[in-house]
C-alpha atoms as a PDB file:
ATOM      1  CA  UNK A   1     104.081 113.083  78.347  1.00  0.00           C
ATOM      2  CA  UNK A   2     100.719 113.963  79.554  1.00  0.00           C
ATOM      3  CA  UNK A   3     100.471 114.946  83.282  1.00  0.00           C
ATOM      4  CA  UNK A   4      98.689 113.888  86.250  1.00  0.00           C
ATOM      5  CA  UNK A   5      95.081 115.803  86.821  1.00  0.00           C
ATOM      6  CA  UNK A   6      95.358 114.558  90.335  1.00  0.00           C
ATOM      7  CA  UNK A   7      97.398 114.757  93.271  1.00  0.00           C
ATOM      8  CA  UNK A   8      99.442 111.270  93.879  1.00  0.00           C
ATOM      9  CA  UNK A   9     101.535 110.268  96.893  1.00  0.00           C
ATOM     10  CA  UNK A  10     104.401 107.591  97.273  1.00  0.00           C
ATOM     11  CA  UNK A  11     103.501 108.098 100.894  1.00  0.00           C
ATOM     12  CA  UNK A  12     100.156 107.256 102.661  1.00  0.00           C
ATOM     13  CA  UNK A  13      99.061 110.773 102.947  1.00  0.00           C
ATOM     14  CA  UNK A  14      98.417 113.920 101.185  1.00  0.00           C
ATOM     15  CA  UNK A  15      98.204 117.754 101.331  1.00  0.00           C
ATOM     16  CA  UNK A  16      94.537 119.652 101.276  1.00  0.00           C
ATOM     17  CA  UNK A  17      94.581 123.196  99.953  1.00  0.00           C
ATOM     18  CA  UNK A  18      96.016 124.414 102.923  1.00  0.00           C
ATOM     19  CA  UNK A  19      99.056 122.531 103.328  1.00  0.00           C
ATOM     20  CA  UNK A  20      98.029 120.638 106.261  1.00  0.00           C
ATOM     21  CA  UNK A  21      98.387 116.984 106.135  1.00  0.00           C
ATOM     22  CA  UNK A  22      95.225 114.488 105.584  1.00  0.00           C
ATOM     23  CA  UNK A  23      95.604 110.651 105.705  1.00  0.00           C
ATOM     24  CA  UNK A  24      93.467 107.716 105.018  1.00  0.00           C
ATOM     25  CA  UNK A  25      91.120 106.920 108.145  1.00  0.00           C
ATOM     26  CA  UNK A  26      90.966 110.126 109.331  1.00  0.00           C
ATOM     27  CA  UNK A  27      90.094 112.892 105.873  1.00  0.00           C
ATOM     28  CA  UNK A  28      90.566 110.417 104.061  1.00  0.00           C
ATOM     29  CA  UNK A  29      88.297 107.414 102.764  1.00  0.00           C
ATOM     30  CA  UNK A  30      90.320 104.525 100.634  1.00  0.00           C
ATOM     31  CA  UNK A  31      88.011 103.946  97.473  1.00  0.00           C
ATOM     32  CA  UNK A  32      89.995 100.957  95.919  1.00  0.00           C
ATOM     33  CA  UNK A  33      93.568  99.848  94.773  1.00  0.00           C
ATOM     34  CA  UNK A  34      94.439  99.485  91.472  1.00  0.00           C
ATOM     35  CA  UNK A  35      97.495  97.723  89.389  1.00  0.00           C
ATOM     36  CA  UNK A  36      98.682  98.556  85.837  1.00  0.00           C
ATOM     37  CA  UNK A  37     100.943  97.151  84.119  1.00  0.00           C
ATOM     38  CA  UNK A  38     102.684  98.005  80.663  1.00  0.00           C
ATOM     39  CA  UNK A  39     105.816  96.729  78.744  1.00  0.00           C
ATOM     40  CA  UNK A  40     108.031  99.567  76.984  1.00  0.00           C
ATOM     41  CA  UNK A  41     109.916  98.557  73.871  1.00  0.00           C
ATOM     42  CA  UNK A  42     113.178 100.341  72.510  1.00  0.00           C
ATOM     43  CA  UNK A  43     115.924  99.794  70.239  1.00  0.00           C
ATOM     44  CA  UNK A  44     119.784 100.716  69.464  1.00  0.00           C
ATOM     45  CA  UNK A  45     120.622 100.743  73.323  1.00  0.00           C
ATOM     46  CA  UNK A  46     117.094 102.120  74.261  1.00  0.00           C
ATOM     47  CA  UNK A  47     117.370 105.520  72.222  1.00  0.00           C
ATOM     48  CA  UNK A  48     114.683 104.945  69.625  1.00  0.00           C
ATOM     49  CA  UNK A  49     111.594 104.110  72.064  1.00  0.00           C
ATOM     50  CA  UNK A  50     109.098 101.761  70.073  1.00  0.00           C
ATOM     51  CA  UNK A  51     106.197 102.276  73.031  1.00  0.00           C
ATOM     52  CA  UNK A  52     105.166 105.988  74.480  1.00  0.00           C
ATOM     53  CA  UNK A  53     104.204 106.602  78.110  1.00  0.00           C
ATOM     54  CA  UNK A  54     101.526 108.771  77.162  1.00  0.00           C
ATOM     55  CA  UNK A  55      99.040 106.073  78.216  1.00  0.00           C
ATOM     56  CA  UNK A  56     100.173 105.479  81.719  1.00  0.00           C
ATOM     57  CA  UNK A  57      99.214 109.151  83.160  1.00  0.00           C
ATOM     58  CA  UNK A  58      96.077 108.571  80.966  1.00  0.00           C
ATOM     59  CA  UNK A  59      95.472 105.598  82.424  1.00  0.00           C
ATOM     60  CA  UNK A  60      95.859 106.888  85.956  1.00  0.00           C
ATOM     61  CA  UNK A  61      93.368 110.238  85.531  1.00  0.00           C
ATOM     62  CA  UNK A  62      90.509 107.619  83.979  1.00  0.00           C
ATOM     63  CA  UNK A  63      91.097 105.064  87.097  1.00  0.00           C
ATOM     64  CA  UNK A  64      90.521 107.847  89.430  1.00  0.00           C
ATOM     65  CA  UNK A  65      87.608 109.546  87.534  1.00  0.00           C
ATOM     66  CA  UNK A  66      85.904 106.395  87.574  1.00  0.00           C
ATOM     67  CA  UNK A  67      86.001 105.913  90.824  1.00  0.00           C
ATOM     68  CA  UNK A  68      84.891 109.470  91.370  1.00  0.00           C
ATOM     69  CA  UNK A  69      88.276 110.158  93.483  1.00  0.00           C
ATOM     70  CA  UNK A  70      90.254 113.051  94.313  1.00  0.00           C
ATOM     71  CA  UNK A  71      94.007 111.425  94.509  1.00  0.00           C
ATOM     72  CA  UNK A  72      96.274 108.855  95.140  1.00  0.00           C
ATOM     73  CA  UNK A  73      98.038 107.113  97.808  1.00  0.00           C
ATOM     74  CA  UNK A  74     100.930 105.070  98.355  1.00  0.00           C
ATOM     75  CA  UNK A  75     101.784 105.521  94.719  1.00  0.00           C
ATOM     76  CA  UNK A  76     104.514 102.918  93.922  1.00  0.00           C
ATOM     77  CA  UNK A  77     106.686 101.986  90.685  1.00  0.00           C
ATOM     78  CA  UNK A  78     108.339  99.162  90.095  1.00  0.00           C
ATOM     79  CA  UNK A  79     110.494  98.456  86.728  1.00  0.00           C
ATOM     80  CA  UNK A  80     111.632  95.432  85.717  1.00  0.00           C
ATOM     81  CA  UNK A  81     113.687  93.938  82.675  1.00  0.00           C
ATOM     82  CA  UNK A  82     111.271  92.436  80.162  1.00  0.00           C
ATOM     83  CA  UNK A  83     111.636  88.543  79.281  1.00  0.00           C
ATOM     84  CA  UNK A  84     113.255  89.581  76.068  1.00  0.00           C
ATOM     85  CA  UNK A  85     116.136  91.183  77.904  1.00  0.00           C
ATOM     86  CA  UNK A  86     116.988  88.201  80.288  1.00  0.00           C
ATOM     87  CA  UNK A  87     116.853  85.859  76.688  1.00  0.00           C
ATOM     88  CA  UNK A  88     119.762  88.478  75.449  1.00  0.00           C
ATOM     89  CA  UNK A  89     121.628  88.530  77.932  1.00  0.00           C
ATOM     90  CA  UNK A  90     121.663  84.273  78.457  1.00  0.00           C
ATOM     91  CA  UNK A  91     122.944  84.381  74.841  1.00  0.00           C
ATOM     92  CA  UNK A  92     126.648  86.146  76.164  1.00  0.00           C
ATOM     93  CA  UNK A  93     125.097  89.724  76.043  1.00  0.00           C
ATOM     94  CA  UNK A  94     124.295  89.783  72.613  1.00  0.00           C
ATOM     95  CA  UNK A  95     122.629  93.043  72.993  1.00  0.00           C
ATOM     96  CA  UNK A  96     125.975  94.680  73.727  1.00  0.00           C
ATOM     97  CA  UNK A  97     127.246  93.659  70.316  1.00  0.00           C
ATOM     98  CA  UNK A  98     124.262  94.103  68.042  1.00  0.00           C
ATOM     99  CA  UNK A  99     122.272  97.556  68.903  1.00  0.00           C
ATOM    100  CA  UNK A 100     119.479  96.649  66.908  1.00  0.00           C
ATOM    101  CA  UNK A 101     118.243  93.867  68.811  1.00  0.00           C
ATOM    102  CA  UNK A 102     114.995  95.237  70.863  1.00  0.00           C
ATOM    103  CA  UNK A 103     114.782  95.498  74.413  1.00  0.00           C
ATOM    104  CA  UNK A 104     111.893  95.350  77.110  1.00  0.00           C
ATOM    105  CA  UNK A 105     111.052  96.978  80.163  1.00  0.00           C
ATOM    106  CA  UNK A 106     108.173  96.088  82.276  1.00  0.00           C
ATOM    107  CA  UNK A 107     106.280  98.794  84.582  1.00  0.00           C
ATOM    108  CA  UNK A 108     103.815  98.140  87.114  1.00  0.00           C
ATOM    109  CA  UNK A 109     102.084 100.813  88.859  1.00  0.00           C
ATOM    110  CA  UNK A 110      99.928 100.636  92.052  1.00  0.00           C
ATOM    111  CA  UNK A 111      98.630 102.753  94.134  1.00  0.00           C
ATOM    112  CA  UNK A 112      95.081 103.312  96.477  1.00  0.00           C
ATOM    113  CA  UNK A 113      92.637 105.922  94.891  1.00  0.00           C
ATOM    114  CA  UNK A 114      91.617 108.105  97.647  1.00  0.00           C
ATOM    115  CA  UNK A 115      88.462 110.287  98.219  1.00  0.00           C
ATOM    116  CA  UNK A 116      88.156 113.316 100.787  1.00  0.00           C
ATOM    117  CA  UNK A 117      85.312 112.780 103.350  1.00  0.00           C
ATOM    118  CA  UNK A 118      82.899 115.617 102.933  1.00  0.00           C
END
């Protein structure tokens, strides 16, 4: 997986190079939100993955260079079984029986890009 080039926070503040604590109003100026959204696809009980993650921290470091940021703020995840999955398990958890069938899971990630005030 490919890592993070910037800091990101589930929280609504950060740490400078110091350790001390800067938040959005004060050292901090909010440059926009974002929202991304990807499905993952797996099979045989989610041990063979079909989609990598790769893109996601990828995807995060280009959103913030864009925008000419320097973090992340109230980071948040949220995961979610695909459409796929809720189809399975209507048909008397099929999936359970037959590992082959594929499964979904949906992530969104959102967050605030951030930028310290000079």
């Amino acid at each position: 997986m490919q890592k993070a080039h910037y800091p990101i926070s589930f929280s609504a503040f950060l740490y400078d190079k110091n350790h001390n604590v800067v938040m959005k109003g004060k050292e901090l100026d909010s440059v926009s939100s974002f929202t991304l959204k990807k499905t993952f696809w797996t099979l045989g009980y989610g041990l063979i993955p079909l989609t990598t993650d790769n893109l996601l921290c990828e995807d995060i470091n280009g959103l913030i260079r864009e925008q000419h940021g320097d973090g992340v703020i109230n980071f948040s995840i949220l995961v979610e079984a695909g459409t796929i999955n809720k189809i399975w398990s209507f048909l008397m958890y099929l999936p359970g029986y037959v590992p082959i069938l594929p499964a979904g899971v949906k992530v969104t990630l959102t967050g605030t890009i951030i930028r310290v005030k000079s």
